[in-house]
N, C-alpha and C. Protein backbone atom coordinates (compact mmCIF):
# COMPACT_ATOMS: atom_id res chain seq x y z
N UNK A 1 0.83 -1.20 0.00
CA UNK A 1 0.00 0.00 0.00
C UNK A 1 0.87 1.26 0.00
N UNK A 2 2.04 1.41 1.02
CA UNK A 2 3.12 2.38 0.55
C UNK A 2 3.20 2.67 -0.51
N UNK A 3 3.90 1.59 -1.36
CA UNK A 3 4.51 1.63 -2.46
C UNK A 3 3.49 2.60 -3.56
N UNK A 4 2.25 2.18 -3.11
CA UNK A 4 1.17 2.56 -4.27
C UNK A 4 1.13 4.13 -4.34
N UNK A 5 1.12 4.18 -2.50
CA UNK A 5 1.42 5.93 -2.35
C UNK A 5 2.87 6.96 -2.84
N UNK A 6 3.55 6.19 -2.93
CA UNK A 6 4.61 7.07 -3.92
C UNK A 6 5.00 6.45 -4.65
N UNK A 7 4.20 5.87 -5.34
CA UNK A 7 4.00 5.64 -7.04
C UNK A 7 2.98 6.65 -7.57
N UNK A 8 1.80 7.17 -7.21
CA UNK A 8 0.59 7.76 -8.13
C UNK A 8 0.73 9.09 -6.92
N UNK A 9 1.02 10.46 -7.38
CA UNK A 9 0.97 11.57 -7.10
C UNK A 9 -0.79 12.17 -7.26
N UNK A 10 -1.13 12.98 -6.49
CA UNK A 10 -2.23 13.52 -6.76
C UNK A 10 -2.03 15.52 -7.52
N UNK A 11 -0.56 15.72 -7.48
CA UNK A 11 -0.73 16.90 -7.98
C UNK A 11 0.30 16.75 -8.85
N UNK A 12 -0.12 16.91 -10.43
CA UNK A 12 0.49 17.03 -11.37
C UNK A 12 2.12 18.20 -11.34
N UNK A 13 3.03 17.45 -12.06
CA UNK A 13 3.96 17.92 -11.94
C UNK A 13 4.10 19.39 -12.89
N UNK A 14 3.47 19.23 -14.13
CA UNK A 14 3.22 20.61 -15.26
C UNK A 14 2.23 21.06 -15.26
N UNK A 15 2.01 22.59 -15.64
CA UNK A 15 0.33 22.91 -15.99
C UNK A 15 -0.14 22.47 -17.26
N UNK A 16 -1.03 22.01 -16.95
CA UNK A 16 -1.81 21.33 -18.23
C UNK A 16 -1.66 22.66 -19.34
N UNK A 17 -1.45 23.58 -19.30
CA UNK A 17 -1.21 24.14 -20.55
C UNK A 17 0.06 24.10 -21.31
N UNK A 18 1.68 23.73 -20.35
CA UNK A 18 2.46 23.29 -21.07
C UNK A 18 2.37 21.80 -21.55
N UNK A 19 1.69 20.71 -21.23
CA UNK A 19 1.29 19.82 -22.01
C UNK A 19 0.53 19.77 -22.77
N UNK A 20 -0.24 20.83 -22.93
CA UNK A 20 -0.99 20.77 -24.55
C UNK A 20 0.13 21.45 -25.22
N UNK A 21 0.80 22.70 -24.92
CA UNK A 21 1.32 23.39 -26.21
C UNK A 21 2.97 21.91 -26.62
N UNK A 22 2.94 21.27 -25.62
CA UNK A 22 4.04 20.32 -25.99
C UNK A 22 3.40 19.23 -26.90
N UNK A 23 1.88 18.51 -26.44
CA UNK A 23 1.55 18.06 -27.02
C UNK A 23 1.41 18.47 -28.76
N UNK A 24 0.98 19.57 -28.86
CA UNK A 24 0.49 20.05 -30.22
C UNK A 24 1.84 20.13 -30.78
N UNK A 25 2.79 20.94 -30.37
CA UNK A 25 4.05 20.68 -31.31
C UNK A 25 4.65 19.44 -31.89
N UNK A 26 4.62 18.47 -30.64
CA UNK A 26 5.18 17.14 -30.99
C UNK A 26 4.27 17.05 -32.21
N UNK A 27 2.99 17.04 -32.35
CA UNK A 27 1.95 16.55 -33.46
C UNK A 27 2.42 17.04 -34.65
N UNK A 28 3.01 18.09 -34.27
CA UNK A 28 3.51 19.03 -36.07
C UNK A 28 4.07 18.25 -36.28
N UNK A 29 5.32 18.11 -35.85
CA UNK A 29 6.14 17.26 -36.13
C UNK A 29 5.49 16.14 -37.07
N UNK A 30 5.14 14.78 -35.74
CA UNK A 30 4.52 13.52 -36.10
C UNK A 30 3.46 14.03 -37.52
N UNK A 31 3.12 15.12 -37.83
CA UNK A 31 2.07 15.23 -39.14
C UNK A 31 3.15 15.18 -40.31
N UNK A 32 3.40 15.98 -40.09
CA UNK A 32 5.25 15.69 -41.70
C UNK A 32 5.27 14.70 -41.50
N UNK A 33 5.87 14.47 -40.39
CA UNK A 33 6.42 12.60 -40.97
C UNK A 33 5.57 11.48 -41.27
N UNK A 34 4.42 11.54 -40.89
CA UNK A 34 3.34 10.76 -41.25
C UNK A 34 3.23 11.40 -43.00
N UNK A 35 2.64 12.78 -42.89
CA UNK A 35 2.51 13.19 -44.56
C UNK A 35 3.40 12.25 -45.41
N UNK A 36 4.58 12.66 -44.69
CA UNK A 36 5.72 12.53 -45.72
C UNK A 36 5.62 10.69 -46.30
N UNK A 37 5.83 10.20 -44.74
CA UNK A 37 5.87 8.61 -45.72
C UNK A 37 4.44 7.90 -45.84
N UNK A 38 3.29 8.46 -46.47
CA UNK A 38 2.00 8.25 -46.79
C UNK A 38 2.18 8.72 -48.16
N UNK A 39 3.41 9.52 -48.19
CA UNK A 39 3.08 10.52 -50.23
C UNK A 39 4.61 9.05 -50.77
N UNK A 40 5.16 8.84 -49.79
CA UNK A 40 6.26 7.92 -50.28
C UNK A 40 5.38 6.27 -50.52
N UNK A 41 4.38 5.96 -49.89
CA UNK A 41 3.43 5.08 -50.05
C UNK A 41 2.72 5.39 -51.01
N UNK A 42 1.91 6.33 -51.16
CA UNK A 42 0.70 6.46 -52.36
C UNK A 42 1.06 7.08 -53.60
N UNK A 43 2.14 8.21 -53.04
CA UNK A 43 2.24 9.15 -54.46
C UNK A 43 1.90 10.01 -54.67
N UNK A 44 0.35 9.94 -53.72
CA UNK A 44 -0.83 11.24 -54.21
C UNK A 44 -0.46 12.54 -52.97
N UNK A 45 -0.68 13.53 -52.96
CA UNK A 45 -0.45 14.55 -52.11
C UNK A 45 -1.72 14.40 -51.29
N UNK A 46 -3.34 14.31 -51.96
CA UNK A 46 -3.86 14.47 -51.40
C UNK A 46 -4.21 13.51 -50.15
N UNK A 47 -4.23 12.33 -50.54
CA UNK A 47 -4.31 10.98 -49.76
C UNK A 47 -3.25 11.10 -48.48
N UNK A 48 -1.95 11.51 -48.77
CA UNK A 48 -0.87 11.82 -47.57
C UNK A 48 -1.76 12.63 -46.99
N UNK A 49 -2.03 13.74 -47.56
CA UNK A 49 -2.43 14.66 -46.61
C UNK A 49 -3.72 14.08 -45.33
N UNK A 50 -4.50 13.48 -46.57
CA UNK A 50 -5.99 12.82 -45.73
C UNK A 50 -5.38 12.14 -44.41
N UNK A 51 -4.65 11.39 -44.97
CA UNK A 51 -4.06 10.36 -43.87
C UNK A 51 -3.08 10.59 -42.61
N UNK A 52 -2.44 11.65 -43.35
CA UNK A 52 -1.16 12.48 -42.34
C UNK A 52 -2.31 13.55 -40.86
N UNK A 53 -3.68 14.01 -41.80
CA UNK A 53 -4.29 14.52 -41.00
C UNK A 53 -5.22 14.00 -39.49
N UNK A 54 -5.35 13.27 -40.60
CA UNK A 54 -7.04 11.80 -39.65
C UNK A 54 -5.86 11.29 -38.65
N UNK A 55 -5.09 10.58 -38.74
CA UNK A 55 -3.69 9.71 -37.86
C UNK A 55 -3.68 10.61 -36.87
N UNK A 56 -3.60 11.90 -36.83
CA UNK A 56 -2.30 12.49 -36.47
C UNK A 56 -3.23 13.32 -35.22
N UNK A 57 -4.76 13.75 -35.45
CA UNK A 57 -6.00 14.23 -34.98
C UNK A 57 -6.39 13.00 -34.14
N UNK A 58 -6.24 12.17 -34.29
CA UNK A 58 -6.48 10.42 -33.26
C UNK A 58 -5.00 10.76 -32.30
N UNK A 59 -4.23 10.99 -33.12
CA UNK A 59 -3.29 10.88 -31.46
C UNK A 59 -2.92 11.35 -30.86
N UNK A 60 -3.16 12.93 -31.37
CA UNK A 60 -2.92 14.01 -30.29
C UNK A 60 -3.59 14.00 -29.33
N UNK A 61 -4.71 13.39 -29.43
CA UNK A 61 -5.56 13.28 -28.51
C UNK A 61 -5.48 12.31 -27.43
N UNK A 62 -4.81 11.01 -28.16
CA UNK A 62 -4.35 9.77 -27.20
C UNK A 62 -2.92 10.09 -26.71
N UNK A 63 -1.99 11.01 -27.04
CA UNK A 63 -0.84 11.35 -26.68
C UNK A 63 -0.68 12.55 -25.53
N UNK A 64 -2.00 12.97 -25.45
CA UNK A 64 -2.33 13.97 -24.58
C UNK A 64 -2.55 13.15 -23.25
N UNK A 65 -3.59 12.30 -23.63
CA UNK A 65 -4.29 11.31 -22.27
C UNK A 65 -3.04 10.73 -21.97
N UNK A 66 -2.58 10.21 -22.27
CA UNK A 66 -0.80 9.16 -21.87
C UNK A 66 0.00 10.38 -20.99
N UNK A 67 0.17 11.66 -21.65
CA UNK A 67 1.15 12.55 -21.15
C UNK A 67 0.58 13.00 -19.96
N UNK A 68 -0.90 13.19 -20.04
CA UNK A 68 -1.48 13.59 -18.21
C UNK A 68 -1.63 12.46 -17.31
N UNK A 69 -1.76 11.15 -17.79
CA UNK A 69 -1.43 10.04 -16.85
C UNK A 69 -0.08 10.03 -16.39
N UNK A 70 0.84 9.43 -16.91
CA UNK A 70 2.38 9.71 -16.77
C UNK A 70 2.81 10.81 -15.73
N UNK A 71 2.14 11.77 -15.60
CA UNK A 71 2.17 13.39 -15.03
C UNK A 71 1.84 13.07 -13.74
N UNK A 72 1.27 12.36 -13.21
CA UNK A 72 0.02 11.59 -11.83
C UNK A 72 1.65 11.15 -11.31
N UNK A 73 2.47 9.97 -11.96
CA UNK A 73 3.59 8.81 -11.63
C UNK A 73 4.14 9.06 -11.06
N UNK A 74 4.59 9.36 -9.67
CA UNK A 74 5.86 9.71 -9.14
C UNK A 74 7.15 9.09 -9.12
N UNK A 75 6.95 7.82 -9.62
CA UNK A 75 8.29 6.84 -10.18
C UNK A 75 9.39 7.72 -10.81
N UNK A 76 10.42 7.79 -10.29
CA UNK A 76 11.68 8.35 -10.84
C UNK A 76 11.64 9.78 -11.58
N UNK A 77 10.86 10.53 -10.64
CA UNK A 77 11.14 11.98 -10.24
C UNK A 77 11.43 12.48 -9.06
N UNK A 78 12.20 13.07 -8.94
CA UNK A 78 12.80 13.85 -8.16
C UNK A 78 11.74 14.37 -7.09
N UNK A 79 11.84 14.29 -6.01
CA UNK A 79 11.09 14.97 -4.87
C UNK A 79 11.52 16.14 -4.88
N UNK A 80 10.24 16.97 -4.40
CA UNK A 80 10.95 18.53 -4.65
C UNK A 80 11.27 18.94 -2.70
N UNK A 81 10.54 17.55 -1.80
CA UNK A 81 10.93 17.69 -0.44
C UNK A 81 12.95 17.73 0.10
């Protein structure tokens, strides 16, 4: 039962607004490179694009939820006591 208590924090370590603006950048990123090897797969610009977009809109969203869970973990961070 210890263990459980400094494993799962109840106050997040970032403000949720630097994990969205981190989240959203990482996504730029991950959108090129998705674009990119979807136009190296199809050929077509537009289809990369379709695909680079739809992908990329699914995981910012699931990369967001992961990054505010993770944020809870107190596993191998630094105590600020």
């Amino acid at each position: 039962m210890e263990f459980t208590r400094r494993l799962v924090t109840r106050t997040p370590n970032q403000l949720r607004s630097r994990a969205v603006v981190k989240t959203l950048l990482y996504r730029v990123v991950m959108v090129l490179v998705s674009v990119g090897v979807a136009f190296a797969v199809t050929g077509s610009v537009g289809q990369s694009l379709s695909i680079g977009l739809v992908t990329n809109l699914v995981k910012t969203g699931t990369y967001y939820g992961y990054e505010r869970l993770w944020d809870r973990v107190a596993w191998g961070v630094a105590s600020a006591d």
